[in-house]
C-alpha atoms as a PDB file:
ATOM      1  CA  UNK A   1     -99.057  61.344  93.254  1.00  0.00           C
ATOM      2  CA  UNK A   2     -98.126  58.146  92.676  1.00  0.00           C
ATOM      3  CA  UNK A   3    -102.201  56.456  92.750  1.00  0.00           C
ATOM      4  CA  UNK A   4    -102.688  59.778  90.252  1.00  0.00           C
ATOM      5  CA  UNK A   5    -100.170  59.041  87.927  1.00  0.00           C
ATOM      6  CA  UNK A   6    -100.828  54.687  87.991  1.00  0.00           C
ATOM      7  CA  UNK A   7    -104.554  55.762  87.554  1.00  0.00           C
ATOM      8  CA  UNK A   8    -103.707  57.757  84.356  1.00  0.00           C
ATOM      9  CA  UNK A   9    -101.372  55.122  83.062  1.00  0.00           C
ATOM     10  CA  UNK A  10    -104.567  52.529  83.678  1.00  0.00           C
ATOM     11  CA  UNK A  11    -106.984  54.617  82.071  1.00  0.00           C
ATOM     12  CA  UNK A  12    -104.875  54.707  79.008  1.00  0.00           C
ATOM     13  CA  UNK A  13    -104.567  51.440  78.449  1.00  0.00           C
ATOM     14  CA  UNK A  14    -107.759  50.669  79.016  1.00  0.00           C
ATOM     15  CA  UNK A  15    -108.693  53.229  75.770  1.00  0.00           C
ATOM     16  CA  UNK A  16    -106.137  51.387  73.817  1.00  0.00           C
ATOM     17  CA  UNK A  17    -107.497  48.013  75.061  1.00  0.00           C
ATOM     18  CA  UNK A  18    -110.976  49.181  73.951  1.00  0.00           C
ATOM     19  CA  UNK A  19    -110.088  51.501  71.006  1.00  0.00           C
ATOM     20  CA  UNK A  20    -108.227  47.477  69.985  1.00  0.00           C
ATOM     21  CA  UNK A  21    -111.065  45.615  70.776  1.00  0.00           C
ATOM     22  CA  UNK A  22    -114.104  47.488  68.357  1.00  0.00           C
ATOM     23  CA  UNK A  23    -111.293  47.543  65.705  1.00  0.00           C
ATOM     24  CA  UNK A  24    -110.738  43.814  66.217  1.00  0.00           C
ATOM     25  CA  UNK A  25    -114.934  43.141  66.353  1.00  0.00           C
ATOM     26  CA  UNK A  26    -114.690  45.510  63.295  1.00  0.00           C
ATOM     27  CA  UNK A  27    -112.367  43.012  61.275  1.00  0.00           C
ATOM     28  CA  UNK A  28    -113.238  39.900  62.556  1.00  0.00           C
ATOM     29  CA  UNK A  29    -116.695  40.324  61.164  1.00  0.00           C
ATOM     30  CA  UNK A  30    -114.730  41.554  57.482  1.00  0.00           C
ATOM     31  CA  UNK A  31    -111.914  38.199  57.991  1.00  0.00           C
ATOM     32  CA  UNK A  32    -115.521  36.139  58.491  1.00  0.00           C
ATOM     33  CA  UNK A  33    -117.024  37.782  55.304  1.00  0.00           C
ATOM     34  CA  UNK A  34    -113.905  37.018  53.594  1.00  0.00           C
ATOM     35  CA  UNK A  35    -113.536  33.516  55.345  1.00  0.00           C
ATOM     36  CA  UNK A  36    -117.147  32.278  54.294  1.00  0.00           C
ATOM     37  CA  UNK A  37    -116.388  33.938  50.906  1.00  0.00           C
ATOM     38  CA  UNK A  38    -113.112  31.834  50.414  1.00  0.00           C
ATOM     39  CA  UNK A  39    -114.425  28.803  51.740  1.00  0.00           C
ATOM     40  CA  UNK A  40    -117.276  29.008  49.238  1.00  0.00           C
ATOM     41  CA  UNK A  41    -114.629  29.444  46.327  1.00  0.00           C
ATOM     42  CA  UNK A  42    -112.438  26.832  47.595  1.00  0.00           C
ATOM     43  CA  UNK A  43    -115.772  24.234  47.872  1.00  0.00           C
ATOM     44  CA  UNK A  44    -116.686  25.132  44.259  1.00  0.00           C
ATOM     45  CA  UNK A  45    -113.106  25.176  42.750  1.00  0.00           C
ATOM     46  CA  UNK A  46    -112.662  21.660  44.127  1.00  0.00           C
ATOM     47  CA  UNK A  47    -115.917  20.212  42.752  1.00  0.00           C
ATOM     48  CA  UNK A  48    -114.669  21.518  39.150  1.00  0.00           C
ATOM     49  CA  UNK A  49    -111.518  20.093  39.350  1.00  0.00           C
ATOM     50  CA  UNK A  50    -112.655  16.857  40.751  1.00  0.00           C
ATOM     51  CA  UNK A  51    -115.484  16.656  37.895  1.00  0.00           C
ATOM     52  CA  UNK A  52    -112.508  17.646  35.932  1.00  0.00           C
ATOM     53  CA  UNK A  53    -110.493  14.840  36.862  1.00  0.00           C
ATOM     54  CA  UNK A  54    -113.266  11.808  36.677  1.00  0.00           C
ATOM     55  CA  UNK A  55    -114.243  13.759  33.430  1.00  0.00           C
ATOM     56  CA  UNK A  56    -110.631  12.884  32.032  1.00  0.00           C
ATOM     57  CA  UNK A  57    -110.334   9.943  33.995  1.00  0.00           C
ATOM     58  CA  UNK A  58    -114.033   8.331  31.611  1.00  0.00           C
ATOM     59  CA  UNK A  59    -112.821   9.681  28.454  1.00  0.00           C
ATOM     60  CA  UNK A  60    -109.742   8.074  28.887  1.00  0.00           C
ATOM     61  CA  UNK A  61    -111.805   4.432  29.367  1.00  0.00           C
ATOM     62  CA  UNK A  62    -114.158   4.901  27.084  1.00  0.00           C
ATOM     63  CA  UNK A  63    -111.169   5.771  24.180  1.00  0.00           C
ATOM     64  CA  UNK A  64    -109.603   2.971  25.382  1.00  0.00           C
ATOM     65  CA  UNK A  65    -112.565   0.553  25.458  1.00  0.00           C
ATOM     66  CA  UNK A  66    -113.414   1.262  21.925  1.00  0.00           C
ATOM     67  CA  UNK A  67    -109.555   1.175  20.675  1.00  0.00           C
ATOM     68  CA  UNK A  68    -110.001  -2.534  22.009  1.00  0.00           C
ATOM     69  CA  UNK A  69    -112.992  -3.046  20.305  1.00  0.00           C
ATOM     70  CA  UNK A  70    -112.274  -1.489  17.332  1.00  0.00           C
ATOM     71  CA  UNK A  71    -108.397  -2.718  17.189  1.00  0.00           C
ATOM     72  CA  UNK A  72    -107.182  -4.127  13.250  1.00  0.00           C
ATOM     73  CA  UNK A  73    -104.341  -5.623  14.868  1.00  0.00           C
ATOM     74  CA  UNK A  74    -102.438  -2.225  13.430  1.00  0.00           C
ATOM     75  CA  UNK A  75    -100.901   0.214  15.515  1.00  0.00           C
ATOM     76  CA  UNK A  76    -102.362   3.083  13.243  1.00  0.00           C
ATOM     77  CA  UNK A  77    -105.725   3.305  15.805  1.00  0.00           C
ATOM     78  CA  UNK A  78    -102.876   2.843  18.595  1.00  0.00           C
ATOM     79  CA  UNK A  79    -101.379   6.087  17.642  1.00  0.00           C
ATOM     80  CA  UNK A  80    -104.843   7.782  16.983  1.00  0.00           C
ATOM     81  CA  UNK A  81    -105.636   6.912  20.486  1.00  0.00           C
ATOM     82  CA  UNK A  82    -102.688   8.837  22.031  1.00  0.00           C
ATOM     83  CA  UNK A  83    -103.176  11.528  20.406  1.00  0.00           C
ATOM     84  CA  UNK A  84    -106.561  11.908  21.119  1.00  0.00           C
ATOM     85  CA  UNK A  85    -105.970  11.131  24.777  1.00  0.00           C
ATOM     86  CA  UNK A  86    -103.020  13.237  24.845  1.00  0.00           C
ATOM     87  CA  UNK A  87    -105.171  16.136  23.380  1.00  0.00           C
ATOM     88  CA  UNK A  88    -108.274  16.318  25.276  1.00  0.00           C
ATOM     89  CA  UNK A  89    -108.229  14.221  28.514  1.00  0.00           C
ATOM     90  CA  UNK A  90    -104.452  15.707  29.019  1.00  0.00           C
ATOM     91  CA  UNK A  91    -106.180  19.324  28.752  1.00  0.00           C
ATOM     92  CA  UNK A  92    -108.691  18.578  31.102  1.00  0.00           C
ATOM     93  CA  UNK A  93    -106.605  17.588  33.565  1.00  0.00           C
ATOM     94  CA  UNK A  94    -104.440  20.081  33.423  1.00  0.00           C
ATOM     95  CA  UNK A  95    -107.094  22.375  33.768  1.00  0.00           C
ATOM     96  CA  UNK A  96    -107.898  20.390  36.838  1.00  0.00           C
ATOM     97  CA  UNK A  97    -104.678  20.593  37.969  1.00  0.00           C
ATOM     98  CA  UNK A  98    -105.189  24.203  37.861  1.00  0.00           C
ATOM     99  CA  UNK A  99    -107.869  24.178  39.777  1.00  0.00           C
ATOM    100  CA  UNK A 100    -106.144  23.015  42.901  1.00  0.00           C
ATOM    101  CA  UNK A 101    -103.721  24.916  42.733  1.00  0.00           C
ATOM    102  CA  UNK A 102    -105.754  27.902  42.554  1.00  0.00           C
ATOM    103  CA  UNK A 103    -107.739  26.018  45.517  1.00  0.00           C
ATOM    104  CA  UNK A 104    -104.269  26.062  47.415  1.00  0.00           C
ATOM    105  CA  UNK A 105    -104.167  29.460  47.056  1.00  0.00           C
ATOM    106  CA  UNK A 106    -106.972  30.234  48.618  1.00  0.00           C
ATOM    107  CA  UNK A 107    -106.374  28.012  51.391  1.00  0.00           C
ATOM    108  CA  UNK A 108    -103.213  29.896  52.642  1.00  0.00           C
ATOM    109  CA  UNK A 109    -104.910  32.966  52.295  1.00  0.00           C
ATOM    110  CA  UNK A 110    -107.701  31.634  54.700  1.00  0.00           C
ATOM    111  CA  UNK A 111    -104.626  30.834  56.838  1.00  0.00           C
ATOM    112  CA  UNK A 112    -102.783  34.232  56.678  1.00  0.00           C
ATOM    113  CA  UNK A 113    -106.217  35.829  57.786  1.00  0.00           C
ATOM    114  CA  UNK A 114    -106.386  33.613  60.707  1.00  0.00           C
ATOM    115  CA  UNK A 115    -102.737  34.466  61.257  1.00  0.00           C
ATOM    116  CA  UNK A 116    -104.005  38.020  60.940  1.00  0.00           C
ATOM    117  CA  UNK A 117    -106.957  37.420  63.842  1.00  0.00           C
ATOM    118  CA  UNK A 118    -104.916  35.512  66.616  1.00  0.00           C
ATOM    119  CA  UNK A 119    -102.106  38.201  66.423  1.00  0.00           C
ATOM    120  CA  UNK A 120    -104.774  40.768  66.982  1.00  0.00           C
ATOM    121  CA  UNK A 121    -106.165  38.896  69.442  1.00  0.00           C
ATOM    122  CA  UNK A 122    -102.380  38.619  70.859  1.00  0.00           C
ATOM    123  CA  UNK A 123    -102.112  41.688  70.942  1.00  0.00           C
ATOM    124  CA  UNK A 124    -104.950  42.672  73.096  1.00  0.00           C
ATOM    125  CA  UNK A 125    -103.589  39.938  75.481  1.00  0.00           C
ATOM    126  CA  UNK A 126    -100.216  41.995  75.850  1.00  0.00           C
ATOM    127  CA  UNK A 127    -102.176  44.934  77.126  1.00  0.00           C
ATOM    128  CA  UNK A 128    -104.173  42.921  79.407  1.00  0.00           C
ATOM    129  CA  UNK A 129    -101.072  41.765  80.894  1.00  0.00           C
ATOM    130  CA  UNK A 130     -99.417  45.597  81.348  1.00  0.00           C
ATOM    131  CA  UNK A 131    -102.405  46.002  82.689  1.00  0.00           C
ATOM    132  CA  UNK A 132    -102.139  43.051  85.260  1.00  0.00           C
ATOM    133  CA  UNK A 133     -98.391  43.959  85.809  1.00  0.00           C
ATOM    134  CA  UNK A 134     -99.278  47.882  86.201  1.00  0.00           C
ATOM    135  CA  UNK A 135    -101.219  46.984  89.240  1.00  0.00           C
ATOM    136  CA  UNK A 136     -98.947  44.831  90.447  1.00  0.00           C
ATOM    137  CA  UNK A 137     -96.396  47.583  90.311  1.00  0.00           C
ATOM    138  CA  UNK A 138     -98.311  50.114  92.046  1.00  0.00           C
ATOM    139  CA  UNK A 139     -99.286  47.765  94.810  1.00  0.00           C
ATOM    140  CA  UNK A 140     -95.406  46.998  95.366  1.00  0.00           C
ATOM    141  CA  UNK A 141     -95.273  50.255  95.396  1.00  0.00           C
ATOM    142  CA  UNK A 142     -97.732  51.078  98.028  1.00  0.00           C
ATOM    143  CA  UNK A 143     -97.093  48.355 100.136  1.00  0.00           C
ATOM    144  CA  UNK A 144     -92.877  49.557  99.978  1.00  0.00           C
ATOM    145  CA  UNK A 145     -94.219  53.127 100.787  1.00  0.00           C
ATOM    146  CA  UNK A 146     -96.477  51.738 103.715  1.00  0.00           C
ATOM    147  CA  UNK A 147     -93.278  49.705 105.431  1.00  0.00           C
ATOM    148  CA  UNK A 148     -90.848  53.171 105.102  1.00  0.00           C
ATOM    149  CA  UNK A 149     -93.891  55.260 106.505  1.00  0.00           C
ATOM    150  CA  UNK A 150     -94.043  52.516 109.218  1.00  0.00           C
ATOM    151  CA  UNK A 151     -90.043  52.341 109.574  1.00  0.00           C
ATOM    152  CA  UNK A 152     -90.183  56.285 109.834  1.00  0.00           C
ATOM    153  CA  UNK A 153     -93.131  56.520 112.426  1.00  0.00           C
ATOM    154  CA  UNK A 154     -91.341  54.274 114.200  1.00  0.00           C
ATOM    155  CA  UNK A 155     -87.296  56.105 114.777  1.00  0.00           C
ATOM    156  CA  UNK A 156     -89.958  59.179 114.983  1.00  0.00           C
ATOM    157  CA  UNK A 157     -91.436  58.317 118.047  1.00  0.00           C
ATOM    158  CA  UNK A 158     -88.505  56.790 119.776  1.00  0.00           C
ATOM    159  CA  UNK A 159     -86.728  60.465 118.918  1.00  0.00           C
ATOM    160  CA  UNK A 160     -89.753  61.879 120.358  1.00  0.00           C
ATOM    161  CA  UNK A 161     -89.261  59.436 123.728  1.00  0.00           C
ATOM    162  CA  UNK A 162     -86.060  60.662 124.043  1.00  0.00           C
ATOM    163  CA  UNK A 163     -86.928  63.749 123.771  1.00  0.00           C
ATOM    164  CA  UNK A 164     -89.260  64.024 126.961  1.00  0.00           C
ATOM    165  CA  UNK A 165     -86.865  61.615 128.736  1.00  0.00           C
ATOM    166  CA  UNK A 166     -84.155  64.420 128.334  1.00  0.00           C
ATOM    167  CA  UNK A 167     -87.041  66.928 129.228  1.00  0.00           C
ATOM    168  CA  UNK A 168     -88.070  64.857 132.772  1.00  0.00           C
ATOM    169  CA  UNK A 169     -84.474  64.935 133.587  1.00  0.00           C
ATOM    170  CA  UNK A 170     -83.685  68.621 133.766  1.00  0.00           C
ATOM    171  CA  UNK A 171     -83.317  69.387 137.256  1.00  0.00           C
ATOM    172  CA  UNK A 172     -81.982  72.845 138.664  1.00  0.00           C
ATOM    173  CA  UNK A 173     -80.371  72.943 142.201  1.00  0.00           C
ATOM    174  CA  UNK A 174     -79.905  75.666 144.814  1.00  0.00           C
ATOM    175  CA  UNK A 175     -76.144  74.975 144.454  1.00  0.00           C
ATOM    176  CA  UNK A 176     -73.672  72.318 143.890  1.00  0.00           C
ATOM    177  CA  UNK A 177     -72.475  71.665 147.782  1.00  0.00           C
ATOM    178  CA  UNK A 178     -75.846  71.469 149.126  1.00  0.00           C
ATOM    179  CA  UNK A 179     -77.697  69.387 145.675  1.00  0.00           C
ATOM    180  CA  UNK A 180     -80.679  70.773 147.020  1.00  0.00           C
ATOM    181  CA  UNK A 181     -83.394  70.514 144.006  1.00  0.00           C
ATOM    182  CA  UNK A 182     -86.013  73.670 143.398  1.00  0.00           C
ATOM    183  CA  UNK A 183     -87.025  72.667 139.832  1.00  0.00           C
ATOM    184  CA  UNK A 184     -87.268  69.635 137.322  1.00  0.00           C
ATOM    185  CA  UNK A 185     -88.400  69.076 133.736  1.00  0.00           C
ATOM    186  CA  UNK A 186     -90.662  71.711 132.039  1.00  0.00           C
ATOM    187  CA  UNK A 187     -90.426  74.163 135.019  1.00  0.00           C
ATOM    188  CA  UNK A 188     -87.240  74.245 134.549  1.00  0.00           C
ATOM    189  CA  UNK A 189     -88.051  76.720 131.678  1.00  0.00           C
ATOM    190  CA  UNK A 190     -89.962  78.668 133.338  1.00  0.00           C
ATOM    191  CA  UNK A 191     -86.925  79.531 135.818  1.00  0.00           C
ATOM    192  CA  UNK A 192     -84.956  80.234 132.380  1.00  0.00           C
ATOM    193  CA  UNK A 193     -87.333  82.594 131.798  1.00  0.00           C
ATOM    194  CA  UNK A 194     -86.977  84.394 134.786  1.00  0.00           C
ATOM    195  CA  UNK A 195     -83.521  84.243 134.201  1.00  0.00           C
ATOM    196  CA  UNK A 196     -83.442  85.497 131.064  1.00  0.00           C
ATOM    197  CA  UNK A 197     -85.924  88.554 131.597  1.00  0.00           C
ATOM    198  CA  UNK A 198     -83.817  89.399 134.936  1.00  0.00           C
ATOM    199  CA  UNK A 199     -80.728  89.239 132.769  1.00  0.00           C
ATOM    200  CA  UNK A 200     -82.159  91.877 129.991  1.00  0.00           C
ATOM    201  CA  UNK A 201     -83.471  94.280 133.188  1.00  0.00           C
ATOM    202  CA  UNK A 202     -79.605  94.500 134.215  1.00  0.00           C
ATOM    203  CA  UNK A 203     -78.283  94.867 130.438  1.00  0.00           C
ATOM    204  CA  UNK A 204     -81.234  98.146 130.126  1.00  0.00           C
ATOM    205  CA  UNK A 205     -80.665  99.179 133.433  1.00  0.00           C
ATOM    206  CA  UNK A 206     -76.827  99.784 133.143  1.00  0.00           C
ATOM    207  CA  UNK A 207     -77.195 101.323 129.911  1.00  0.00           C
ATOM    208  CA  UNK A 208     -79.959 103.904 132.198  1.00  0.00           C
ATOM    209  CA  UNK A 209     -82.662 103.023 129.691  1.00  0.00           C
ATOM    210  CA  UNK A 210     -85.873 104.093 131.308  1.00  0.00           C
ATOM    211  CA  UNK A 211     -87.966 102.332 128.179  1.00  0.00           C
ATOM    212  CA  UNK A 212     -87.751  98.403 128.601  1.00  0.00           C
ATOM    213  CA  UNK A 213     -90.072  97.682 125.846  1.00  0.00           C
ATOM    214  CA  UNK A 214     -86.939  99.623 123.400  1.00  0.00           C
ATOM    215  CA  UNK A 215     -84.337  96.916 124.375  1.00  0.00           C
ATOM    216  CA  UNK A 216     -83.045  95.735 120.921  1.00  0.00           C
ATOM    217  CA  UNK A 217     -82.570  92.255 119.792  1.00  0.00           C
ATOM    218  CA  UNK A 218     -78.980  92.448 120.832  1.00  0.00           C
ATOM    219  CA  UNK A 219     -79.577  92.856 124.102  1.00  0.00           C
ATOM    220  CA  UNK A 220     -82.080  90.226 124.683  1.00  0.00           C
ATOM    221  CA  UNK A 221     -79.446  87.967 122.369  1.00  0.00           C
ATOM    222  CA  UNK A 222     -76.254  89.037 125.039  1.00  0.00           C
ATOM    223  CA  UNK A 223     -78.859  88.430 128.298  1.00  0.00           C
ATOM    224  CA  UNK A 224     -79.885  85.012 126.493  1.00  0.00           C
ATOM    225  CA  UNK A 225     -75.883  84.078 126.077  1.00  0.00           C
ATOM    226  CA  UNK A 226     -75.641  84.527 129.666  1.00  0.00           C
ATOM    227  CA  UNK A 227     -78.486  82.031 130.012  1.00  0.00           C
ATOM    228  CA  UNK A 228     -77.062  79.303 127.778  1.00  0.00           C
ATOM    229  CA  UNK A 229     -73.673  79.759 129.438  1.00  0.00           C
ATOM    230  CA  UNK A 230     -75.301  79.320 132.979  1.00  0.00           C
ATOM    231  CA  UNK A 231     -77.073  75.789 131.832  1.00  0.00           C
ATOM    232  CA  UNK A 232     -75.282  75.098 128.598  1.00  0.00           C
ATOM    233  CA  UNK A 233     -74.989  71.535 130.248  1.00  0.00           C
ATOM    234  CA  UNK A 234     -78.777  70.972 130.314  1.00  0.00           C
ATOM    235  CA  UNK A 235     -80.041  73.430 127.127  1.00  0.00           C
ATOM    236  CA  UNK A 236     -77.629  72.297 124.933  1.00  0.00           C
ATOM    237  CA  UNK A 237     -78.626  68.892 125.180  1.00  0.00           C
ATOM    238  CA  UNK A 238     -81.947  69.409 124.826  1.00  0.00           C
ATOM    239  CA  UNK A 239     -81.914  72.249 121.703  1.00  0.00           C
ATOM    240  CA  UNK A 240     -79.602  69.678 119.742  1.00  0.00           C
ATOM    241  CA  UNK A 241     -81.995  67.005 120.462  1.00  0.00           C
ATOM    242  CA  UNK A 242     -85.232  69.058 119.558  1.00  0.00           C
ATOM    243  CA  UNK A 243     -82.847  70.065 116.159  1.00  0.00           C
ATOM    244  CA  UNK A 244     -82.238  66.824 115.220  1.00  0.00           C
ATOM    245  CA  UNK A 245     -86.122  65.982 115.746  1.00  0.00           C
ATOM    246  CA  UNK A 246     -87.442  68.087 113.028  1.00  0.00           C
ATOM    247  CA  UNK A 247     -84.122  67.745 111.070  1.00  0.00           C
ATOM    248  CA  UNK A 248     -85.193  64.371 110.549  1.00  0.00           C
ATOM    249  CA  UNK A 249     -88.814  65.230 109.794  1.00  0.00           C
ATOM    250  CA  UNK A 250     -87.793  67.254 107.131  1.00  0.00           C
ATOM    251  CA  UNK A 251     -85.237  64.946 105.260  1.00  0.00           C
ATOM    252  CA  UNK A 252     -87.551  62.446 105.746  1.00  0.00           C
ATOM    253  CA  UNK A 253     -89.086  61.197 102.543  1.00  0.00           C
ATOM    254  CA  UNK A 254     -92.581  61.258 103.889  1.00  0.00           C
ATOM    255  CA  UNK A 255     -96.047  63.575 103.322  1.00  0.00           C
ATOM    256  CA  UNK A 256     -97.632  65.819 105.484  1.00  0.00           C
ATOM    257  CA  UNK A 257     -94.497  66.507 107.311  1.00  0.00           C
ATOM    258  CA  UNK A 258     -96.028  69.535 109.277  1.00  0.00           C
ATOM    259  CA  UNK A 259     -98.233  66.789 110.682  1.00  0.00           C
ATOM    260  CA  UNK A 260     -95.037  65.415 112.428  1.00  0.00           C
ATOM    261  CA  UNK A 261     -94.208  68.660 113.499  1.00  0.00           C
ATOM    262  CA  UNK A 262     -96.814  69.760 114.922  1.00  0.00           C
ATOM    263  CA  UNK A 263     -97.066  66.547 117.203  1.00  0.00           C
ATOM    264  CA  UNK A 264     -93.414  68.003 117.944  1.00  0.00           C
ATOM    265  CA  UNK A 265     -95.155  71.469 118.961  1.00  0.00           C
ATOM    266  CA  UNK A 266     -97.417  70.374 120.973  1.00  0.00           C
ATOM    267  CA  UNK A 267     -94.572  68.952 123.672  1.00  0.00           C
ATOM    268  CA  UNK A 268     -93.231  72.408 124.212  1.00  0.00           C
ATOM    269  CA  UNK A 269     -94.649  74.266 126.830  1.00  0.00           C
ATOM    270  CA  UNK A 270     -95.095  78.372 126.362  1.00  0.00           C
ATOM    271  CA  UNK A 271     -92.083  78.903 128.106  1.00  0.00           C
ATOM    272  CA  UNK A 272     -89.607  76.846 126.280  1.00  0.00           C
ATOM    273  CA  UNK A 273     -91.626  78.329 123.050  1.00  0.00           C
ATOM    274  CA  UNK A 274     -89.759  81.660 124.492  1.00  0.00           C
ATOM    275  CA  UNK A 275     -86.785  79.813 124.883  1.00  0.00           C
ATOM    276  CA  UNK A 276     -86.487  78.177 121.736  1.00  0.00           C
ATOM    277  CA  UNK A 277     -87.631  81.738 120.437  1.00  0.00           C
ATOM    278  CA  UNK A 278     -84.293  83.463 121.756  1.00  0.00           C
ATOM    279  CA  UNK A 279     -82.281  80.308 120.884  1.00  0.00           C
ATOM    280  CA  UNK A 280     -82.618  80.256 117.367  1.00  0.00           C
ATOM    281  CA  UNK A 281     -81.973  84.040 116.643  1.00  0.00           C
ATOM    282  CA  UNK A 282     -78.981  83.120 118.820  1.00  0.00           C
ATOM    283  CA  UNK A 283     -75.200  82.294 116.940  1.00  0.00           C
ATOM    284  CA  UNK A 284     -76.916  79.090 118.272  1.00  0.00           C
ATOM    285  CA  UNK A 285     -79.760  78.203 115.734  1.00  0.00           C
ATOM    286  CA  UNK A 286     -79.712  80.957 113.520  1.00  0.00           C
ATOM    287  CA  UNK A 287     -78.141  79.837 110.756  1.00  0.00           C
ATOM    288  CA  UNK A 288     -80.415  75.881 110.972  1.00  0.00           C
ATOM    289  CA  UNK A 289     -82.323  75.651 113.560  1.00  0.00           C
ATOM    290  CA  UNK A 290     -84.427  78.752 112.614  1.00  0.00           C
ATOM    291  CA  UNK A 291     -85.264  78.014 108.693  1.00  0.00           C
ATOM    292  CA  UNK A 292     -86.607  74.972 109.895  1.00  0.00           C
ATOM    293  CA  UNK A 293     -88.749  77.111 112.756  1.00  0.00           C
ATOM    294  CA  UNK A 294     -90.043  78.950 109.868  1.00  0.00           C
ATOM    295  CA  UNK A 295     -90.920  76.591 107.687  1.00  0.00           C
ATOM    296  CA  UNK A 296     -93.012  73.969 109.695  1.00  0.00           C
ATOM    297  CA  UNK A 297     -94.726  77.164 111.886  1.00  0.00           C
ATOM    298  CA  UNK A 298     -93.148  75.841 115.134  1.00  0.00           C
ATOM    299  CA  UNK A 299     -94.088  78.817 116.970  1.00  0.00           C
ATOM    300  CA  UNK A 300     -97.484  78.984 115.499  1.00  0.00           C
ATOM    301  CA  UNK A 301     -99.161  78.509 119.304  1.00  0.00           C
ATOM    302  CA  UNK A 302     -96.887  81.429 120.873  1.00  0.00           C
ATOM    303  CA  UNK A 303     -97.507  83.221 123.679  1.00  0.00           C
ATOM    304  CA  UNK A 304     -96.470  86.691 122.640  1.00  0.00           C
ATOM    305  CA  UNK A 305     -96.879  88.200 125.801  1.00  0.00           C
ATOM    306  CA  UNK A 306     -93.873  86.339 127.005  1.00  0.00           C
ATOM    307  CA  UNK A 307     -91.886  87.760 124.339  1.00  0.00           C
ATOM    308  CA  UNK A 308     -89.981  90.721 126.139  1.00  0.00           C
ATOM    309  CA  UNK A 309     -90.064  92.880 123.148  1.00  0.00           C
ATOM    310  CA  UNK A 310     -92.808  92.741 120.133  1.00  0.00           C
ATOM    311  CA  UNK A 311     -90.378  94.035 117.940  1.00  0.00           C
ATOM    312  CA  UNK A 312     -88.582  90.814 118.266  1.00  0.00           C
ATOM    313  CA  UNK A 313     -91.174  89.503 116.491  1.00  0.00           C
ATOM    314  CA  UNK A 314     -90.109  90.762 113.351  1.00  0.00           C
ATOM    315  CA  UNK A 315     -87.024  88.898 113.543  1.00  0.00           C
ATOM    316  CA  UNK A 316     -88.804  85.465 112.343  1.00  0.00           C
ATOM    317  CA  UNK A 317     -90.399  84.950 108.912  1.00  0.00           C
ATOM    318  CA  UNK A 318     -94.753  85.063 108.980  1.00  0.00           C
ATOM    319  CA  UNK A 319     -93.861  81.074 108.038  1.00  0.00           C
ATOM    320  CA  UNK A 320     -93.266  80.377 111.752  1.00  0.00           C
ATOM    321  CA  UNK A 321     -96.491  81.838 113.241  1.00  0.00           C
ATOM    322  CA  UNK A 322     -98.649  80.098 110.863  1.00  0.00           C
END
């Protein structure tokens, strides 16, 4: 989801980066039309008003070459000559003048179009960098992911250790004075079994049912309370640690969590499938242990011929067989 969603933010940019680059290539080539144009104007307007100004600056010599050649020793022709020069050659360079001004002009507009490029140009560089710092996030992101799938693999498997450590350990013994040892880890299930069938033959039998296969599910629930009560010191140690197991799996904030618990599955042998079966329809797991039974499939590899009534099928949502 999150690759999806960076890869969508990417491909965005990268429309607006190229959507921003043919309108820059578009404008630069109109700001270089313009440029050349200006730059043409501003040549030309600053020949005139240089011509302008050596124009002014020779009429003003020549007046005042011939006022000295022609001078009376009056100051009539000095007073003709300042008007004159204060008539013409002060018109022409003001009109020069003019001219660079107007040639200033056009010289900050060559700069505010330059202006006008490098902040396009600056602007393409800030998308570049979300870019840059998009991929930087997601990686971050990834590699944060990768350590808390690692961290979670990791208390996963140690629960899992513990797990068949608790499992090895079962033992069940003749009888307390002699400690004499008939069965140990998963065997020991199969003797619950036994147990547990031989305990739902006595409740049918002394109601003088004929039909075993109609036992309801409250019988086989009062025959399996007789079981848990019998070994509650080894089954409840064991059902709270299996609980906790897939509890964790599915708080975990992780994918594919059936793929966890299915590697939990596969541990259980068919007859603590049974067992686990009765327990969770028991005042036991009912109300936790058995939502989470149906929602990862945890019996999905049942033997149903153990199952001492089909009928107790039914009891379990279609989630947990598949």
């Amino acid at each position: 989801m999150i690759i999806k969603t960076y890869n969508m933010t990417n491909q965005n940019i990268e429309k607006d980066i190229e959507f921003a680059t043919q309108r820059i290539e578009i404008r630069q080539i109109e700001i270089e039309s313009e440029l050349a144009e200006l730059a043409s104007k501003i040549s030309s307007f600053t020949k005139w008003a240089w011509i302008f100004v050596w124009l002014g600056g020779a009429i003003s010599l020549v007046s005042i070459l011939y006022y000295v050649n022609q001078n009376d020793g009056d100051g009539f022709g000095l007073n003709l000559l300042g008007d004159f020069m204060a008539g013409s050659v002060a018109s022409i360079w003001s009109l020069a003048g003019l001219f660079f001004i107007y040639v200033a002009f056009l010289g900050q507009k060559q700069q505010l179009l330059n202006q006008q490029l490098e902040i396009m140009y600056s602007q393409i560089e800030v998308k570049y960098t979300r870019l840059e710092l998009s991929g930087q996030k997601v990686e971050m992101k990834e590699q944060n992911d990768t350590l808390r799938q690692q961290k979670f693999e990791n208390t996963f498997f140690q629960l899992l250790s513990l797990f068949t450590s608790i499992v090895n350990s079962l033992d069940l013994r003749q009888s307390i004075s002699k400690g004499e040892v008939f069965s140990t880890g998963r065997d020991c299930f199969e003797h619950f079994y036994k147990q547990l069938t031989s305990f739902l033959h006595h409740s049918i039998n002394n109601q003088s049912s004929l039909n075993i296969q109609s036992s309801r599910i409250e019988q086989a629930l009062d025959a399996y309370d007789i079981l848990y009560d019998s070994n509650k010191s080894d089954m409840s140690h064991y059902f709270r640690t299996l609980y906790h197991i897939i509890k964790f799996v599915d708080k975990s904030n992780v994918e594919n969590k059936k793929q966890y618990t299915s590697i939990v599955r596969a541990q259980l042998s068919s007859y603590e499938q049974v067992i686990l079966f009765y327990n969770c329809l028991h005042n036991n797991g009912r109300d936790k242990f058995k939502p989470l039974i149906e929602t990862y499939a945890i019996f999905k590899n049942l033997d149903v011929s153990l199952i001492y009534n089909k009928d107790h099928l039914k009891e379990y949502e279609q989630g947990a067989y598949k």
